[in-house]
Protein backbone atom coordinates (compact mmCIF):
# COMPACT_ATOMS: atom_id res chain seq x y z
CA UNK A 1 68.18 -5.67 -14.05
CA UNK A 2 66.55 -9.22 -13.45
CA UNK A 3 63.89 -10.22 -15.87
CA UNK A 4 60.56 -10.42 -14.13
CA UNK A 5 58.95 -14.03 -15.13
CA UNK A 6 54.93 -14.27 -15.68
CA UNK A 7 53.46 -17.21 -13.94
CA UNK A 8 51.78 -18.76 -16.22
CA UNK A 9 48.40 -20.28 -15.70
CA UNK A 10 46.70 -24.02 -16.44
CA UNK A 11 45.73 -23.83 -20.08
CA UNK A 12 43.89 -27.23 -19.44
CA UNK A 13 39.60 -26.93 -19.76
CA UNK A 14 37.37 -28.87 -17.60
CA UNK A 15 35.29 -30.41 -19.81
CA UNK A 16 32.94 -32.13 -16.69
CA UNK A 17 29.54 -29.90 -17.47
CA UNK A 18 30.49 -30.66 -21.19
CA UNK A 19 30.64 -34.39 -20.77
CA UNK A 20 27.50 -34.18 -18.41
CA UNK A 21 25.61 -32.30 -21.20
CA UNK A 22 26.91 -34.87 -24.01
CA UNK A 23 25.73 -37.96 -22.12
CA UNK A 24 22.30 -36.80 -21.17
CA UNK A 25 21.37 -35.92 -24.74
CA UNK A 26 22.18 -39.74 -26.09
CA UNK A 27 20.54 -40.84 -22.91
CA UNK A 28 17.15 -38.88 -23.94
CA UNK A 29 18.26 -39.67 -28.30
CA UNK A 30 18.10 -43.39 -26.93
CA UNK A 31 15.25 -43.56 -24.96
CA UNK A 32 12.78 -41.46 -27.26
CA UNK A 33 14.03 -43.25 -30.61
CA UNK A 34 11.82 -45.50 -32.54
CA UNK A 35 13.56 -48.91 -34.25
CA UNK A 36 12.52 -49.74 -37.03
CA UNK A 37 11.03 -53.21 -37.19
CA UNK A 38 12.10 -55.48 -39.54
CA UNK A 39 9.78 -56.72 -42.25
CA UNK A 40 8.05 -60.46 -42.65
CA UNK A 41 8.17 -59.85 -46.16
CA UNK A 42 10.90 -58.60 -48.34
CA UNK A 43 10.47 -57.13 -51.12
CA UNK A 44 12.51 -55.88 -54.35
CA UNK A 45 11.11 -53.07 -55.10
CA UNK A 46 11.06 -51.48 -58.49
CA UNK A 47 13.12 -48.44 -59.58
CA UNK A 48 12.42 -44.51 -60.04
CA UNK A 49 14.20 -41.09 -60.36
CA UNK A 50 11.46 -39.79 -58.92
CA UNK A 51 12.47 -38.52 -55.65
CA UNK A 52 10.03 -38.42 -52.54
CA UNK A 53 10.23 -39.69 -48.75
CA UNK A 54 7.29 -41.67 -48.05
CA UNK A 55 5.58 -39.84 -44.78
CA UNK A 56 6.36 -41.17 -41.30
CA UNK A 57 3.14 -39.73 -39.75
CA UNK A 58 -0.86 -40.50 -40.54
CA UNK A 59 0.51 -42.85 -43.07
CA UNK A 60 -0.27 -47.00 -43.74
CA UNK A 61 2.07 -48.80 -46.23
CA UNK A 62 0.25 -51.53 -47.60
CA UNK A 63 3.33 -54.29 -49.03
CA UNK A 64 2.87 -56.96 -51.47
CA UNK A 65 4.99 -59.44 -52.90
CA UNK A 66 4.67 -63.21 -53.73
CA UNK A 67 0.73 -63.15 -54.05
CA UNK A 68 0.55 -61.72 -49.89
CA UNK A 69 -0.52 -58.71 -48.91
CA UNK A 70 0.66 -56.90 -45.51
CA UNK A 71 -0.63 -53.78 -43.51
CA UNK A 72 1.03 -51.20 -41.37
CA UNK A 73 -0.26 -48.08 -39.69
CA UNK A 74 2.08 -45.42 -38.11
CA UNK A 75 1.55 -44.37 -34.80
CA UNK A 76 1.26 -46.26 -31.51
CA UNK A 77 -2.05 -44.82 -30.79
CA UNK A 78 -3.65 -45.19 -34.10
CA UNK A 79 -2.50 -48.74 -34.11
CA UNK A 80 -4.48 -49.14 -31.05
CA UNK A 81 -7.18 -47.49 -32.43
CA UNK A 82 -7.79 -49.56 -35.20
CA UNK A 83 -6.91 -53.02 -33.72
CA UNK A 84 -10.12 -52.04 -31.33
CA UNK A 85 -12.39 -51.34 -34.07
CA UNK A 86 -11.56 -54.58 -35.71
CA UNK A 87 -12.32 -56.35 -32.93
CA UNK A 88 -15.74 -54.56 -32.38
CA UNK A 89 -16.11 -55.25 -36.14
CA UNK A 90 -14.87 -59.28 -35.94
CA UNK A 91 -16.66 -59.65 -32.75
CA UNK A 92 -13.25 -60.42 -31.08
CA UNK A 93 -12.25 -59.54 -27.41
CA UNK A 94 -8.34 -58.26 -27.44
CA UNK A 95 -6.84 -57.87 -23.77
CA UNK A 96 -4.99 -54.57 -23.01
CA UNK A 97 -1.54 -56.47 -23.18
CA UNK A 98 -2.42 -58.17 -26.60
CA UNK A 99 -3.08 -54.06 -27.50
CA UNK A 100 -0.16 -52.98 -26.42
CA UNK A 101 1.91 -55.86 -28.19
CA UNK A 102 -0.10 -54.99 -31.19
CA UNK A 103 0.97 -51.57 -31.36
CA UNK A 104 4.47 -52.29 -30.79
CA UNK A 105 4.17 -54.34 -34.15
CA UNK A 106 4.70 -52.60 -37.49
CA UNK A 107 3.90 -54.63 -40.99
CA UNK A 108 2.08 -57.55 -40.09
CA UNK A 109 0.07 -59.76 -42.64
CA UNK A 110 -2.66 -62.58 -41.11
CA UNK A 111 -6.07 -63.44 -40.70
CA UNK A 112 -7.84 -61.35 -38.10
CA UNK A 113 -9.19 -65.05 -36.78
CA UNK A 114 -4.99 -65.65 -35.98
CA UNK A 115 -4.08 -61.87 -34.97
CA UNK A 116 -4.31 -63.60 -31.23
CA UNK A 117 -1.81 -66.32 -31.99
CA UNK A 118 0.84 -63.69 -34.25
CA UNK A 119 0.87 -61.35 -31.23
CA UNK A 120 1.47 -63.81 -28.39
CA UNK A 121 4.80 -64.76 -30.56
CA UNK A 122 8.19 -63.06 -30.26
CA UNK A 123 9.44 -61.13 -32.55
CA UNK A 124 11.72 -63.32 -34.13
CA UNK A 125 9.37 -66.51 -34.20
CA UNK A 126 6.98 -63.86 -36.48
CA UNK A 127 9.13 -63.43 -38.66
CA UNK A 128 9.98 -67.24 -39.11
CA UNK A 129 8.59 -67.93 -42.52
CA UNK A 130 4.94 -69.56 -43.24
CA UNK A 131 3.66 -67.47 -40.21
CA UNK A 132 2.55 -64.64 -42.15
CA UNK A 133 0.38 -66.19 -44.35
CA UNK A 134 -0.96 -62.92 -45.84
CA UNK A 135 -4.04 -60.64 -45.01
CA UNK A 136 -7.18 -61.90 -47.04
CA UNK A 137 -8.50 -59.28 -49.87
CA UNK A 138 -10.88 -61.44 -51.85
CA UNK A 139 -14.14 -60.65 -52.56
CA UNK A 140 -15.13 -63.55 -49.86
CA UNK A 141 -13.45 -62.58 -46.68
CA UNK A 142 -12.08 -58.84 -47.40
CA UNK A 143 -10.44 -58.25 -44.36
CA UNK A 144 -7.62 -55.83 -46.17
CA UNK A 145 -10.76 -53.68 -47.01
CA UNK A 146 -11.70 -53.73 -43.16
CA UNK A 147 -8.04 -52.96 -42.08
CA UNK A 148 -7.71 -49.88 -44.25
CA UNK A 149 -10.84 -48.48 -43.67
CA UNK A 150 -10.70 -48.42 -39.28
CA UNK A 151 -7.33 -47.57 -40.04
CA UNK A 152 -8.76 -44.30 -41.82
CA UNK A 153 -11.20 -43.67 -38.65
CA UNK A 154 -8.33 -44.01 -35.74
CA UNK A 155 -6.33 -41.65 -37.68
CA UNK A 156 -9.00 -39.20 -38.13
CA UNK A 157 -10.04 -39.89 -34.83
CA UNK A 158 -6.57 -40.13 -32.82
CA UNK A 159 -4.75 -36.96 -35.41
CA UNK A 160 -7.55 -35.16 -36.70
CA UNK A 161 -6.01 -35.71 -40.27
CA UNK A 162 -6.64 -38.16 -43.20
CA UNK A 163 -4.43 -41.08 -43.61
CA UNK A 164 -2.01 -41.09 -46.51
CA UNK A 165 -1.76 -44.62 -48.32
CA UNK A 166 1.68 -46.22 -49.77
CA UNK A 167 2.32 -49.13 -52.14
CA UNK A 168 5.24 -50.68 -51.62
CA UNK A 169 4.91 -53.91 -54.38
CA UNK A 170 7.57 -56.63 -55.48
CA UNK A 171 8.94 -55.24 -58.77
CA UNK A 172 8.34 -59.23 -60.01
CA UNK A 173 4.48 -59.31 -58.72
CA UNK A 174 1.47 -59.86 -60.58
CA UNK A 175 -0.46 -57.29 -61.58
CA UNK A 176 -3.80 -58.81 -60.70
CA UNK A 177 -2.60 -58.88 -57.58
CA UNK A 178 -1.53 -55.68 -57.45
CA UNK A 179 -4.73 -54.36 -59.33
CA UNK A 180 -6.97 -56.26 -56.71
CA UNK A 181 -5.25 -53.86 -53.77
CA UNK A 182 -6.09 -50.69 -56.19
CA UNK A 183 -9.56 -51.91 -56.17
CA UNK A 184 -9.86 -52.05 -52.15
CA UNK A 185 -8.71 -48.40 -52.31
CA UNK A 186 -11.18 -46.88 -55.00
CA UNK A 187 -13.94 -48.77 -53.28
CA UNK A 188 -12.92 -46.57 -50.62
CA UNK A 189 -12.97 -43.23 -52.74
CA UNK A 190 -8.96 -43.25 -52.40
CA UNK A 191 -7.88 -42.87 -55.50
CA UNK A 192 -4.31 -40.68 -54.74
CA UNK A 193 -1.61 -43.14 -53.29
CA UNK A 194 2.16 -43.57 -53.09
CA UNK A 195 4.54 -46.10 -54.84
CA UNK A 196 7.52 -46.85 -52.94
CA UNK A 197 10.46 -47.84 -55.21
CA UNK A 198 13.95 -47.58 -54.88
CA UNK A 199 15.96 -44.20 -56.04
CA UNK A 200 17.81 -44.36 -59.34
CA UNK A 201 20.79 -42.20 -60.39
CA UNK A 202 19.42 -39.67 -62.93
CA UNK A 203 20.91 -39.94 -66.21
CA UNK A 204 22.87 -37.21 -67.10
C-alpha cells in the first residue's frame, strides 16, 4: 500500500505589519525626543555615594565653575515664561522668534543687556569660548537673583508646582563663590537644594 505524503505548508512569517509597527514607533521615539544640549561650561564635578537623579521636570540647575555662574530652567514653556518676565523686569522688548530660540536653549550664562546678541548666535558659535561671560550675582547688578526668582513664578504659573533648585559646582571652585549663589537662594527663603556630583563605587 502506497504511503500517502502530507503537503507540507510555507513555514515562512510575513513579518510586513511587524516591520510597519517597528518603524512607526522610532519614527514617533525620534520626533518626540529631547537632545540634550551641550554645556558652555564644563565642569568636574565632585564625588558622592549618595545616589539620586536630579529631576527632569519643574527643576533649574544653577552651574558654576571658574568664578561664572550659569542658569537653566526645564521646560519649553517655563523657559518662555520667565525670559518674558525678565524682559518686563529689564525693560527689554524680546520678539516671538528670539522666544522661541530662547527656549530651545538650555544652560546659558550672560548679561540680560547681551541675551539679544547670545540668542541670535548658532549653537556652536555659543559655545565658542569668551561668549559666556557668566550671569552677574553681585550685590550691584544681581541678575542671578532676578533669573531664579521669575523662574520660580513661570513654573508656578505654567505647572502649578514649585521649582526644585540644583547645584552643580566645579569640585576645584571657590567657596565664596559658591557661598555667594547659597546666599541668592536663602534671600529667596530656599533653603533645600540639590548637589549634583558624580556617583562613586561604595566601599565594600
Amino acid at each position: 500500500m502506497p504511503r500517502i505524503k502530507v503537503k507540507r505548508t510555507s513555514t515562512v512569517t510575513d513579518m510586513t505589519a511587524m516591520c510597519d509597527v517597528a518603524s512607526l514607533l522610532l519614527t514617533f521615539f525620534i520626533l518626540t525626543a529631547t537632545a540634550r544640549q551641550p554645556e558652555p561650561l564644563a565642569v568636574s564635578t565632585p564625588s558622592s555615594t549618595y545616589e539620586f537623579k536630579v529631576p527632569v521636570e519643574n527643576n533649574a540647575i544653577l552651574t558654576i565653575g571658574q568664578g561664572k555662574v550659569f542658569f537653566e530652567v526645564a521646560g519649553v514653556k517655563v523657559r518662555a515664561k520667565t525670559l518674558e518676565l525678565m524682559g518686563e523686569q529689564y525693560k527689554i522688548s524680546f520678539t516671538p522668534l528670539e522666544v522661541q530660540r530662547f527656549s530651545a536653549i538650555g544652560s546659558f550664562g550672560v548679561p540680560i543687556q547681551s541675551l539679544k546678541s547670545l540668542i541670535a548666535l548658532n549653537g556652536a558659535d555659543r559655545m565658542k569660548p569668551g561668549v559666556q561671560t557668566g550671569i552677574p550675582a553681585d550685590s550691584t547688578d544681581n541678575q542671578l537673583n532676578a533669573w531664579v526668582l521669575n523662574a520660580r513664578k513661570a513654573t508656578k504659573e505654567i505647572n502649578n508646582q514649585d521649582m526644585r533648585i540644583s547645584i552643580k559646582g566645579d569640585a576645584k571652585e571657590e567657596y565664596p563663590v559658591v557661598k555667594k549663589i547659597i546666599d541668592v537662594l536663602q534671600k529667596q527663603s530656599v533653603n533645600k537644594f540639590l548637589l549634583v556630583t558624580n556617583s562613586e563605587a561604595k566601599k565594600k
